[in-house]
C-alpha atoms as a PDB file:
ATOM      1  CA  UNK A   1      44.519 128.016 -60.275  1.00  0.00           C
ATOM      2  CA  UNK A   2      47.265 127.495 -57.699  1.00  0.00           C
ATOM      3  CA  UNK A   3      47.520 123.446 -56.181  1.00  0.00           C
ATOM      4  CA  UNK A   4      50.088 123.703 -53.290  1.00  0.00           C
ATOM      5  CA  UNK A   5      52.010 121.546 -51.919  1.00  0.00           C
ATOM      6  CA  UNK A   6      52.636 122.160 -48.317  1.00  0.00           C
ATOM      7  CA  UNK A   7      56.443 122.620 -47.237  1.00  0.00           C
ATOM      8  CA  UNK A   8      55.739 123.363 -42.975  1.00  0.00           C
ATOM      9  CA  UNK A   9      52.404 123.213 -41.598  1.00  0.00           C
ATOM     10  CA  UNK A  10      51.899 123.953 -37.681  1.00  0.00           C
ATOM     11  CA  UNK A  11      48.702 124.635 -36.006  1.00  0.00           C
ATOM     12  CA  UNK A  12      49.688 127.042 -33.521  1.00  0.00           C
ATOM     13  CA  UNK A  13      52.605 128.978 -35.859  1.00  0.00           C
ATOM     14  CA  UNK A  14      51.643 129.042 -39.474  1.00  0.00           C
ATOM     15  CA  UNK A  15      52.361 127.345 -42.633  1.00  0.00           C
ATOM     16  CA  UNK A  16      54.372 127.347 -45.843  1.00  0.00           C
ATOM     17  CA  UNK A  17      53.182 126.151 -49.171  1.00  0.00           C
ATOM     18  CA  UNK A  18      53.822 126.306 -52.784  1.00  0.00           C
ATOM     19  CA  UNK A  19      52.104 126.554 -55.827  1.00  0.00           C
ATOM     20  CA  UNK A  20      53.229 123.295 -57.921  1.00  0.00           C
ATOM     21  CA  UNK A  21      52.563 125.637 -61.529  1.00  0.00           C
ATOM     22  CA  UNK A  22      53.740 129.053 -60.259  1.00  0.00           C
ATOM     23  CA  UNK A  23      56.113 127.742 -58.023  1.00  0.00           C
ATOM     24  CA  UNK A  24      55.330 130.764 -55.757  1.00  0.00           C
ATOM     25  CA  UNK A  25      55.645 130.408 -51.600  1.00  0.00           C
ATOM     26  CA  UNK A  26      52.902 131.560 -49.503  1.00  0.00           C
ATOM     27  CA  UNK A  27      54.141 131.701 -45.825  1.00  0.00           C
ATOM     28  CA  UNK A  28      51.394 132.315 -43.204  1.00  0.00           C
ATOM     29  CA  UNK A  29      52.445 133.322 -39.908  1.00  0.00           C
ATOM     30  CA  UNK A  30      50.417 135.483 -37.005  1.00  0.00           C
ATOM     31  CA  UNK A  31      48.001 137.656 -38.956  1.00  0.00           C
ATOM     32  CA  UNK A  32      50.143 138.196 -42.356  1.00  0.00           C
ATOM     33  CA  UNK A  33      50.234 135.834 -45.078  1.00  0.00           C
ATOM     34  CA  UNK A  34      52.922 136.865 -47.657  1.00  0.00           C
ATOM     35  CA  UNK A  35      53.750 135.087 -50.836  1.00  0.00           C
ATOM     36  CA  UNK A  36      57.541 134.983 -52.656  1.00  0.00           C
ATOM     37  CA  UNK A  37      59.354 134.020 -55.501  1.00  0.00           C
ATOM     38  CA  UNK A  38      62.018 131.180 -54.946  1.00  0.00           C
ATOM     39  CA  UNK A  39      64.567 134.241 -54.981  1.00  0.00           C
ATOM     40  CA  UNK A  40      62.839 135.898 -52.874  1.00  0.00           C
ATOM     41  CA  UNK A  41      62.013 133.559 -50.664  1.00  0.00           C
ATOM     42  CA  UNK A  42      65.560 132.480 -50.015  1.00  0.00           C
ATOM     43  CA  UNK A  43      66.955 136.447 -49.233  1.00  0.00           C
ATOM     44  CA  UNK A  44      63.664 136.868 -46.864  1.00  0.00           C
ATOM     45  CA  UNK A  45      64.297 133.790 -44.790  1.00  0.00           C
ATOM     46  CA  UNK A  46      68.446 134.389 -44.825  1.00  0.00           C
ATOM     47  CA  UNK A  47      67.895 138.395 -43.796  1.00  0.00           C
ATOM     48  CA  UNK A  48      65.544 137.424 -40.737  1.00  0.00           C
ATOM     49  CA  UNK A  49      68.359 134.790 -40.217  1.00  0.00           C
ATOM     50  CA  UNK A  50      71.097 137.672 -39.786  1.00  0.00           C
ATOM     51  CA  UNK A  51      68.449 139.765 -37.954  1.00  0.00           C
ATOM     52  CA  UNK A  52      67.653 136.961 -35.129  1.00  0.00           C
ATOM     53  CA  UNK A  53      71.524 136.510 -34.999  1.00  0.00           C
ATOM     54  CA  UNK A  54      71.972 140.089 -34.392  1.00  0.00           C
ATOM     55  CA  UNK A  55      69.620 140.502 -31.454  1.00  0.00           C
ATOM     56  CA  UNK A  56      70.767 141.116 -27.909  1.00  0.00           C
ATOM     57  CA  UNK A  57      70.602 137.699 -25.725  1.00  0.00           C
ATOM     58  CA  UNK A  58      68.952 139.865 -23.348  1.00  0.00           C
ATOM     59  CA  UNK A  59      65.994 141.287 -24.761  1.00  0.00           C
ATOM     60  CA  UNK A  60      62.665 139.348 -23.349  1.00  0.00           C
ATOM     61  CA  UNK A  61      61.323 136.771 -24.992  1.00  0.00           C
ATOM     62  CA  UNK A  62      57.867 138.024 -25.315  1.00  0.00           C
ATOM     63  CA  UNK A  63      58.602 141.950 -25.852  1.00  0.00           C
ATOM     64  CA  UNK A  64      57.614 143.207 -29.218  1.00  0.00           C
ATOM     65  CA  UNK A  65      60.004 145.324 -30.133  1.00  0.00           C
ATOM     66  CA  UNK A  66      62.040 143.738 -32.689  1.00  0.00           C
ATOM     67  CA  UNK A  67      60.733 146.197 -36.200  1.00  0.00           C
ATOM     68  CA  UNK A  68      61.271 144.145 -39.504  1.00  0.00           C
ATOM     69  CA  UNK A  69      61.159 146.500 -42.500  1.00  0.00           C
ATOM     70  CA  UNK A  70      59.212 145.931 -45.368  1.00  0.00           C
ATOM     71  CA  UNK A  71      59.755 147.283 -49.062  1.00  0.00           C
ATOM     72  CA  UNK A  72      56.260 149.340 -48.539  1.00  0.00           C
ATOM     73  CA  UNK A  73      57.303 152.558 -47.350  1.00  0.00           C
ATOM     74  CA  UNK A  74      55.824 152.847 -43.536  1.00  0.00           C
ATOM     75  CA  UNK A  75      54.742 149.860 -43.094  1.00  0.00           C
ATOM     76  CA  UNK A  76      57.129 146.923 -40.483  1.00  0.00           C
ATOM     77  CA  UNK A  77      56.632 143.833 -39.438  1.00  0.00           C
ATOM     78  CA  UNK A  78      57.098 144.058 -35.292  1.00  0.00           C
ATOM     79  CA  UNK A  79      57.598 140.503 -33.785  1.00  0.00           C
ATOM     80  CA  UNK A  80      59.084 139.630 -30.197  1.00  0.00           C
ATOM     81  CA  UNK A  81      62.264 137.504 -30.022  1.00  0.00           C
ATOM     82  CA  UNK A  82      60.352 134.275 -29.615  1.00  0.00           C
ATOM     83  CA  UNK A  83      58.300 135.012 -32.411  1.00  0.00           C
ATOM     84  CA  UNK A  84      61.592 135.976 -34.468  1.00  0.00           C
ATOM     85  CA  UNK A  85      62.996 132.292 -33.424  1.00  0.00           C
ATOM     86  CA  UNK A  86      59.637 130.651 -34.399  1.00  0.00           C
ATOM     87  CA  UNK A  87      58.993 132.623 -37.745  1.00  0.00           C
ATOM     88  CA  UNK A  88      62.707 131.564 -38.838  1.00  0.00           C
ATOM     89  CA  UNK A  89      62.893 127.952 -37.870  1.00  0.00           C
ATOM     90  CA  UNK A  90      59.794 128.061 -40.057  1.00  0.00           C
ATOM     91  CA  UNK A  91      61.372 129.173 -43.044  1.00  0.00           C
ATOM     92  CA  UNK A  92      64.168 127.056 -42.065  1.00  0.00           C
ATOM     93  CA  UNK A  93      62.014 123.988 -41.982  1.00  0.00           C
ATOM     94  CA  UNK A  94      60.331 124.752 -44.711  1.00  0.00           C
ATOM     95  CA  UNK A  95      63.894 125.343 -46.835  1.00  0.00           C
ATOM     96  CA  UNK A  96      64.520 122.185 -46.290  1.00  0.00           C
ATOM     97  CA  UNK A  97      61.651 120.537 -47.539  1.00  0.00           C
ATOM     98  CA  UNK A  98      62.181 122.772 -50.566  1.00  0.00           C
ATOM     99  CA  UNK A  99      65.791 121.166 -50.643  1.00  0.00           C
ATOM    100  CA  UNK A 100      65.179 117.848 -50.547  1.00  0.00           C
ATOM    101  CA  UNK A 101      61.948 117.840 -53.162  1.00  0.00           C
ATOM    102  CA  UNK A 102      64.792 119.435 -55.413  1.00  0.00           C
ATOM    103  CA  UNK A 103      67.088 116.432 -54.587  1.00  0.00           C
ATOM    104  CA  UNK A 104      64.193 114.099 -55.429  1.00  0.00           C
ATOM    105  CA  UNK A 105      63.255 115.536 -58.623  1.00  0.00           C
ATOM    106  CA  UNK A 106      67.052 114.991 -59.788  1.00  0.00           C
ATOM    107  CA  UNK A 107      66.401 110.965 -59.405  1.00  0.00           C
ATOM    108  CA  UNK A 108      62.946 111.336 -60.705  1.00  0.00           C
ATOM    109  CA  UNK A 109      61.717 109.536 -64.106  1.00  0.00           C
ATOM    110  CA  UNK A 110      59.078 111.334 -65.917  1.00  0.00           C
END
């Protein structure tokens, strides 16, 4: 049985948490929940990075039409630039956390 321990938490956005014995992340955000490895994790959250960077200044803010494949054949995640920004400084946040709970468990006595 998964405990988590939460890495982002926002009411209105989503959350990120992870399993303290599987050590799997479980992002919620909108209506999809997905869960990652570490690896994984870190190539999801660095590939929507170069995918925000990539988009043209002036698309609208609220216009879904940015299409985010997924590794299941028809199937894309379709988010508007603003929800692009907010799903990556989510993972971003939540990167960090996962950074500095690393840091802490190097000064940690067991």
């Amino acid at each position: 049985m998964c405990h988590y321990q939460t890495l982002y938490h926002d009411d209105s956005l989503g959350y990120a948490v992870r399993c303290n014995e599987c050590e799997k992340i479980q992002l919620g955000y909108g209506n999809m929940v997905i869960t990652f490895s570490q690896e994984d994790f870190d190539a999801f959250r660095s590939w929507l990075v170069r995918i925000r960077d990539e988009q043209d200044p002036a698309i609208s803010s609220g216009l879904r039409c940015i299409l985010i494949p997924t590794p299941c054949e028809g199937m894309k995640l379709l988010l508007s630039k603003r929800e692009l920004d907010e799903f990556v400084v989510m993972l971003e946040t939540a990167d960090n956390e996962l950074q500095s709970l690393a840091l802490l468990k190097l000064f940690s006595v067991d």
